[in-house]
Protein backbone atom coordinates (compact mmCIF):
# COMPACT_ATOMS: atom_id res chain seq x y z
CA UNK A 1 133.52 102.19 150.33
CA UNK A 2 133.74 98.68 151.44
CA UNK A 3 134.57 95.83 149.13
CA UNK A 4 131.01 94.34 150.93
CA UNK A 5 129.07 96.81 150.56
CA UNK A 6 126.64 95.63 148.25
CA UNK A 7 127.47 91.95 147.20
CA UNK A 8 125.96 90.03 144.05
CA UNK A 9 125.60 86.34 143.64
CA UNK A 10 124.58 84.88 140.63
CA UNK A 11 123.23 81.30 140.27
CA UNK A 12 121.94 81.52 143.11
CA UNK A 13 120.09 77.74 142.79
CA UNK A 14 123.27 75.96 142.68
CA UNK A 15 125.40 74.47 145.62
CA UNK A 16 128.05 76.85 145.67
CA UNK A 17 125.88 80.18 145.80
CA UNK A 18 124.33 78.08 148.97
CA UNK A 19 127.66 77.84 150.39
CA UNK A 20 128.63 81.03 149.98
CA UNK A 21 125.62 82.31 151.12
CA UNK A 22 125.94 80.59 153.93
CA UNK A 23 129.27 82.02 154.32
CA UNK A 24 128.12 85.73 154.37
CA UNK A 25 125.20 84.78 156.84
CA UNK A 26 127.72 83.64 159.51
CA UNK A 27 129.29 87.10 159.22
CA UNK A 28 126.04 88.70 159.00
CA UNK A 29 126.71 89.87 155.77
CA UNK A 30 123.86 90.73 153.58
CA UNK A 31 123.94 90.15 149.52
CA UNK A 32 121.47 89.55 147.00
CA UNK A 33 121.60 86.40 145.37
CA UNK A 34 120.24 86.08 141.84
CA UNK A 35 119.02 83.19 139.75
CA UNK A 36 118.85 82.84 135.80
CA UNK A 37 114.67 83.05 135.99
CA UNK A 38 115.33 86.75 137.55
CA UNK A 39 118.64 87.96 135.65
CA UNK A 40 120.26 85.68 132.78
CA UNK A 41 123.86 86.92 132.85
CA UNK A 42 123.85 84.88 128.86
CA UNK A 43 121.82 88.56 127.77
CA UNK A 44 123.94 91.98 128.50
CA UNK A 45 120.62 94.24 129.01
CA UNK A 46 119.74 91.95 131.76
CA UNK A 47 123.34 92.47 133.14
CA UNK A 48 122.73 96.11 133.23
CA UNK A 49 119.62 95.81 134.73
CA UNK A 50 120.79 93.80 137.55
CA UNK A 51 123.83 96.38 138.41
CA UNK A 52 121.02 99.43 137.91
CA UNK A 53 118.67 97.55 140.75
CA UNK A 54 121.47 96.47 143.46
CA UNK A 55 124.97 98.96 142.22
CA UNK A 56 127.34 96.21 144.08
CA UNK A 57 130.89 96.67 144.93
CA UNK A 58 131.15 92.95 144.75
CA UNK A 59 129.74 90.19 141.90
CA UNK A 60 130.55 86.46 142.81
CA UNK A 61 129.80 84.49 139.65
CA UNK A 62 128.56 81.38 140.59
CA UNK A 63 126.58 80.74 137.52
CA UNK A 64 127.64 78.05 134.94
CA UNK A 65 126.83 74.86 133.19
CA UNK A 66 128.19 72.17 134.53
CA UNK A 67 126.87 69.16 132.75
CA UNK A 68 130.23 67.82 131.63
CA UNK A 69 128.82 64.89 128.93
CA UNK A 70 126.16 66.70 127.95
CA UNK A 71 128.16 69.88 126.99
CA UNK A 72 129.40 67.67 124.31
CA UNK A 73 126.33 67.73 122.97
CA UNK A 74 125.19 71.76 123.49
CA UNK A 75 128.63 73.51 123.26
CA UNK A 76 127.21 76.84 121.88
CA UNK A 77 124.74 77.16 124.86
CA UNK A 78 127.85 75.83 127.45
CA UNK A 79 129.88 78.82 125.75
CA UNK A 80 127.16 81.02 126.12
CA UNK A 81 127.28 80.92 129.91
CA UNK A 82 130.21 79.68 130.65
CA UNK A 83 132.24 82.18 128.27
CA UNK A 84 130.85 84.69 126.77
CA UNK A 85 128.65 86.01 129.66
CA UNK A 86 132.10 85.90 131.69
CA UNK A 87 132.74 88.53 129.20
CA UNK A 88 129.78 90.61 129.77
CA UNK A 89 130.37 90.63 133.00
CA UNK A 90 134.00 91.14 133.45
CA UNK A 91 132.94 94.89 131.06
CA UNK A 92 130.21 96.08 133.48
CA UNK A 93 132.36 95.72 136.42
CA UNK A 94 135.28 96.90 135.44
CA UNK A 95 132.92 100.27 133.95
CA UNK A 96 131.29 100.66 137.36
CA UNK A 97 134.08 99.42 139.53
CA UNK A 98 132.82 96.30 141.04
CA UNK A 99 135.03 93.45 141.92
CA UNK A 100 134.74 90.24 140.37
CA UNK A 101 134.99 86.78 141.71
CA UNK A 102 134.56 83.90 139.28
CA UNK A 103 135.15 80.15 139.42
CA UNK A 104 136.82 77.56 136.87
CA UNK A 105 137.99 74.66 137.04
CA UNK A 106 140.98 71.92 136.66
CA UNK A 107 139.32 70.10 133.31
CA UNK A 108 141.43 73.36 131.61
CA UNK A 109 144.02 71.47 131.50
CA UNK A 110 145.31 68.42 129.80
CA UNK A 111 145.83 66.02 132.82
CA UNK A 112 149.46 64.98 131.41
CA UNK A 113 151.78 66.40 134.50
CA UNK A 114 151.66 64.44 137.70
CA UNK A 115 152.71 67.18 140.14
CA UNK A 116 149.59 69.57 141.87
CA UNK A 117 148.96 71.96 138.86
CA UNK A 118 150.30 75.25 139.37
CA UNK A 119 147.72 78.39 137.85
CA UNK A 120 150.85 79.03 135.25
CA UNK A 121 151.18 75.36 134.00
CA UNK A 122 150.06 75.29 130.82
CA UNK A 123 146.96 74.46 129.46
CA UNK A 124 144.72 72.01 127.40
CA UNK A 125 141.44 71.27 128.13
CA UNK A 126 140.15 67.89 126.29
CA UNK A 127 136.44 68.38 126.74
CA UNK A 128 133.91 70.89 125.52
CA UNK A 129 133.05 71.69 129.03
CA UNK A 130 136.88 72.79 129.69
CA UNK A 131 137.20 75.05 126.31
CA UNK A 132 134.51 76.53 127.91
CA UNK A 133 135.13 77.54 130.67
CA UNK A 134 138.76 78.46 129.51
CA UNK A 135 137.09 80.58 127.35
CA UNK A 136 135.65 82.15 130.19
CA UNK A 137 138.58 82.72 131.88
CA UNK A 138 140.42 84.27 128.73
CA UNK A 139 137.67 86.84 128.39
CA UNK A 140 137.80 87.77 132.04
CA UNK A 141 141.62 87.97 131.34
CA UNK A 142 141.32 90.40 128.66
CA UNK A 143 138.15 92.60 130.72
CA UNK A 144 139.54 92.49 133.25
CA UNK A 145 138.27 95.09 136.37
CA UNK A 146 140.36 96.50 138.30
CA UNK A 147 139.98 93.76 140.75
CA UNK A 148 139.44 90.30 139.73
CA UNK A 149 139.39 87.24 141.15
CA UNK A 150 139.68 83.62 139.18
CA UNK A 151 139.70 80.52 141.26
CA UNK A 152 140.23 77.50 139.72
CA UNK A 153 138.72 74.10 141.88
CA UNK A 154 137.80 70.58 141.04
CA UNK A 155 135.12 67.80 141.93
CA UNK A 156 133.27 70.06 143.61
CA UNK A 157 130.17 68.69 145.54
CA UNK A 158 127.96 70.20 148.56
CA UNK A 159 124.59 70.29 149.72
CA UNK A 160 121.62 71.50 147.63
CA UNK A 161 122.34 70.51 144.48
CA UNK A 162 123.37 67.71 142.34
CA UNK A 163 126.81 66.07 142.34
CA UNK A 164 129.04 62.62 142.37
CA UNK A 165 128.32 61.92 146.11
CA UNK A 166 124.53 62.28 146.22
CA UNK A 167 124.85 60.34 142.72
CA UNK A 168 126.81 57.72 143.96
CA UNK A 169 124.67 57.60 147.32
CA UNK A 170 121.29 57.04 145.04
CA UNK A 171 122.91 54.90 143.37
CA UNK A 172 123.69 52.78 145.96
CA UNK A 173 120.69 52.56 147.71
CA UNK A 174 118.48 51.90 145.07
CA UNK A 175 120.79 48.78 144.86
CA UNK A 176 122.91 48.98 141.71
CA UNK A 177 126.39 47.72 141.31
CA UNK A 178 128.69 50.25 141.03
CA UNK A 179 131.78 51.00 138.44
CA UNK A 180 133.44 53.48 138.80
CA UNK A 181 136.82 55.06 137.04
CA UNK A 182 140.44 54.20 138.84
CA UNK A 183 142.93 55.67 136.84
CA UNK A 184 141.58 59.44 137.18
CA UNK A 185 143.02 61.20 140.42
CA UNK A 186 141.86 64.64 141.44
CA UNK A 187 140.87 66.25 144.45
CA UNK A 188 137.45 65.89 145.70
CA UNK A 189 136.35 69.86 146.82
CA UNK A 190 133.83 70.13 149.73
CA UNK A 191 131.64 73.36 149.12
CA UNK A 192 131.77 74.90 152.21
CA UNK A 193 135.40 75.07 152.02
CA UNK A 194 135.70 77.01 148.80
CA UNK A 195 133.13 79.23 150.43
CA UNK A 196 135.88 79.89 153.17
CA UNK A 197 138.52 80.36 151.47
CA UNK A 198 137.49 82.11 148.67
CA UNK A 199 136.38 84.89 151.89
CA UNK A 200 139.78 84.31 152.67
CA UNK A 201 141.24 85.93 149.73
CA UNK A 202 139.04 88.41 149.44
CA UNK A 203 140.18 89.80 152.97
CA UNK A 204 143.24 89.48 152.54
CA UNK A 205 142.72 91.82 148.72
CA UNK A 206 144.12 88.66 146.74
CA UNK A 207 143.85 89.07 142.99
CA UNK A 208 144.54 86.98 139.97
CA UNK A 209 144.26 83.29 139.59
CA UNK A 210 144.35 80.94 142.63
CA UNK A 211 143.81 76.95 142.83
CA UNK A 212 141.22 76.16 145.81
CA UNK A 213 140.75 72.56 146.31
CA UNK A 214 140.64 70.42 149.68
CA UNK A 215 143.86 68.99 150.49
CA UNK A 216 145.11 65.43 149.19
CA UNK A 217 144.42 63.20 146.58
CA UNK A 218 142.47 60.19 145.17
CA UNK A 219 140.89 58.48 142.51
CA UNK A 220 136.60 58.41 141.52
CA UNK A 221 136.52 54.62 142.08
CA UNK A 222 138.66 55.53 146.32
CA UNK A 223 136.02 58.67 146.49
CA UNK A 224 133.10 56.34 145.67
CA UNK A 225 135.01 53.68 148.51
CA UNK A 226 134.80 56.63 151.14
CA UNK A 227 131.54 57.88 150.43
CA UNK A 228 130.28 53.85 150.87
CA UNK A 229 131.79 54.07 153.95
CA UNK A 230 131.15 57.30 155.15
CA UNK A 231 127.61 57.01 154.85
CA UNK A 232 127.35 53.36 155.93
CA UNK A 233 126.37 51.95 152.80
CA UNK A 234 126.49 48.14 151.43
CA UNK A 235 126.80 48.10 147.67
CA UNK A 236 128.81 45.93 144.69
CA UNK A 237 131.54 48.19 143.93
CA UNK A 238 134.07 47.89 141.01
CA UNK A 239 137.00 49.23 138.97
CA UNK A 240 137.03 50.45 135.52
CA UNK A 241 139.21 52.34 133.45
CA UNK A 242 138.99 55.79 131.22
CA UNK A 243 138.98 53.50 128.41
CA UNK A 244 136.65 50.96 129.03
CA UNK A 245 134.22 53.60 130.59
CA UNK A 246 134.42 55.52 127.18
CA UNK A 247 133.42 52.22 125.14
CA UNK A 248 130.29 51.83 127.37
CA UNK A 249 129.76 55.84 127.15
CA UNK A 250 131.12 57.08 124.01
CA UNK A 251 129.70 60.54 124.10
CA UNK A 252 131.05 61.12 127.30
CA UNK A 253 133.26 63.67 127.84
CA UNK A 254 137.51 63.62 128.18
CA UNK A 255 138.32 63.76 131.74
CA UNK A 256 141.73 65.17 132.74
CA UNK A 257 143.83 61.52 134.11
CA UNK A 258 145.69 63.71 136.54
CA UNK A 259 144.47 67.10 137.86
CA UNK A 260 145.56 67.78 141.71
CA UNK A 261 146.01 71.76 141.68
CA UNK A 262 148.31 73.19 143.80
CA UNK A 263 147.10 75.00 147.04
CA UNK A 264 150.19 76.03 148.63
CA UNK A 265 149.81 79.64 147.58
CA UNK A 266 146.90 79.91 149.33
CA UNK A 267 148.04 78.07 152.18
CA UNK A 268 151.41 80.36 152.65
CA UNK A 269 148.88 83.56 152.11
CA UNK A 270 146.45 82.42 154.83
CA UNK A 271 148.93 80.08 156.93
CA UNK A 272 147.22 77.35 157.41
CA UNK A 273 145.86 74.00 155.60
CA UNK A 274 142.55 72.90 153.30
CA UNK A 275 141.08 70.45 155.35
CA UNK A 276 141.57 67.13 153.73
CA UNK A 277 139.19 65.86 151.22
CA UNK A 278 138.05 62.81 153.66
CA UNK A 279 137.67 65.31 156.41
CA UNK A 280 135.34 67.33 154.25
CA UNK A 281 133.09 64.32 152.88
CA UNK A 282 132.77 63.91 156.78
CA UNK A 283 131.49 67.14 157.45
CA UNK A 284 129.45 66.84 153.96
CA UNK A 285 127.48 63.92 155.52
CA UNK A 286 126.92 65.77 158.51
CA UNK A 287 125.52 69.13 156.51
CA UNK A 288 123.21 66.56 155.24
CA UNK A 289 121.84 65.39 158.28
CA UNK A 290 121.89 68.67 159.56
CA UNK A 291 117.77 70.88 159.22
């Protein structure tokens, strides 16, 4: 039986079940992608329902919620999907022997190290958003199936669905000024990319937890810059800090100061490079422009 035999995708309305989907369509692939309106992976019986209808060999779990700030604000229903349906989830596969992809992300940890994170560094998410989805991965952890995949990424954006680029973008051309954070440096993660490489480790029967991000490193208010630029933009753009962005936003959420993971595991396993961040928000515009 073949790992892609029968693959499931589940929030299926999101950008990154479009990019994979896109992924398994350019190797003709087929999979059934699934959205919360048809099967809410939050209720178990729906979970069984799903595997009785398609029996797949492989579940990507795609679904999650992502609203950062406002997770503050609804932290049972974040754990809910973020955590405990990881859970639910990580039982039913391991039970009918289904492999198990499922993404996280770098706001588990505490942003005080300023090295690329490693997926043993320790841990210590500041936001309700990142205890969730740590809870998430502890759960998968201790459910594990016998094959499991848990890829941690960061500032993820892509077509088809909303993120800080198309924000930023709407922002600028309905004319606003623009300030944006300086003193929080990531790694902005193209879609598409983390579509490819996650295919990457799944040929090559990679298990555990892996850090996917493009390559290099910059700050939201020098992502904001290049995405200005990239799409040809003319806008009033200016630096802020954490702290000053908290006192106009007080319910916003803890973002990690530094949280560049480290790719050079996957790099070494599949020898050769993420594209670079800029090179991705490149091909982002043209995805864009693209029917």
């Amino acid at each position: 039986m073949s790992l892609y035999d029968s693959i499931v995708i589940t929030g299926a309305a999101g950008m990154l079940a479009h990019a994979l989907k896109r992924a398994f369509k350019a190797r003709r692939l087929s999979f059934n992608a699934v959205a919360r309106r048809e099967w809410d992976i939050t209720d178990p019986p729906q979970i069984e329902l799903m595997f009785e209808d398609y029996q797949p060999t492989l579940v990507l779990n795609c679904a999650a919620y992502t609203k950062v700030d406002l997770c503050e604000e609804k932290q049972a229903e974040c754990n809910d999907v973020n955590g405990t349906a990881v859970e639910s989830l990580a039982e039913i596969c391991r039970e009918r022997r289904a492999a198990l992809v499922h993404f996280s992300t770098d706001y588990v940890f505490d942003g005080s190290l300023s090295r690329p994170l490693r997926p043993d560094d320790p841990i210590g998410p500041q936001s309700a958003y990142g205890r969730s989805k740590l809870l998430g991965e502890q759960l998968l952890q201790a459910k594990a199936p016998e094959r499991w995949l848990l890829i941690r990424t960061a500032w993820l954006y892509g077509p088809n669905g909303s993120c800080f680029p198309q924000t930023m973008i709407n922002a600028a051309k309905s004319g606003k000024p623009l300030k944006v954070v300086n003193d929080q440096t990531g790694t902005p993660t193209f879609t598409y990319d983390l579509a490819e490489a996650t295919l990457d480790l799944l040929d090559r029967n990679a298990t555990g937890i892996w850090h996917i991000t493009n390559s290099g490193e910059t700050t939201w208010f020098d992502f904001t810059r290049a995405i200005i630029e990239e799409f040809n933009l003319k806008t009033d753009l200016s630096p802020t800090t954490s702290a000053e962005w908290k006192k106009l936003k007080p319910n916003s959420a803890i973002r990690p100061a530094y949280s560049v993971l480290d790719v050079s595991p996957y790099e070494k396993l599949v020898g050769k490079p993420m594209p670079h961040w800029r090179d991705a928000l490149h091909r982002y515009r043209l995805a864009l422009e693209t029917p």
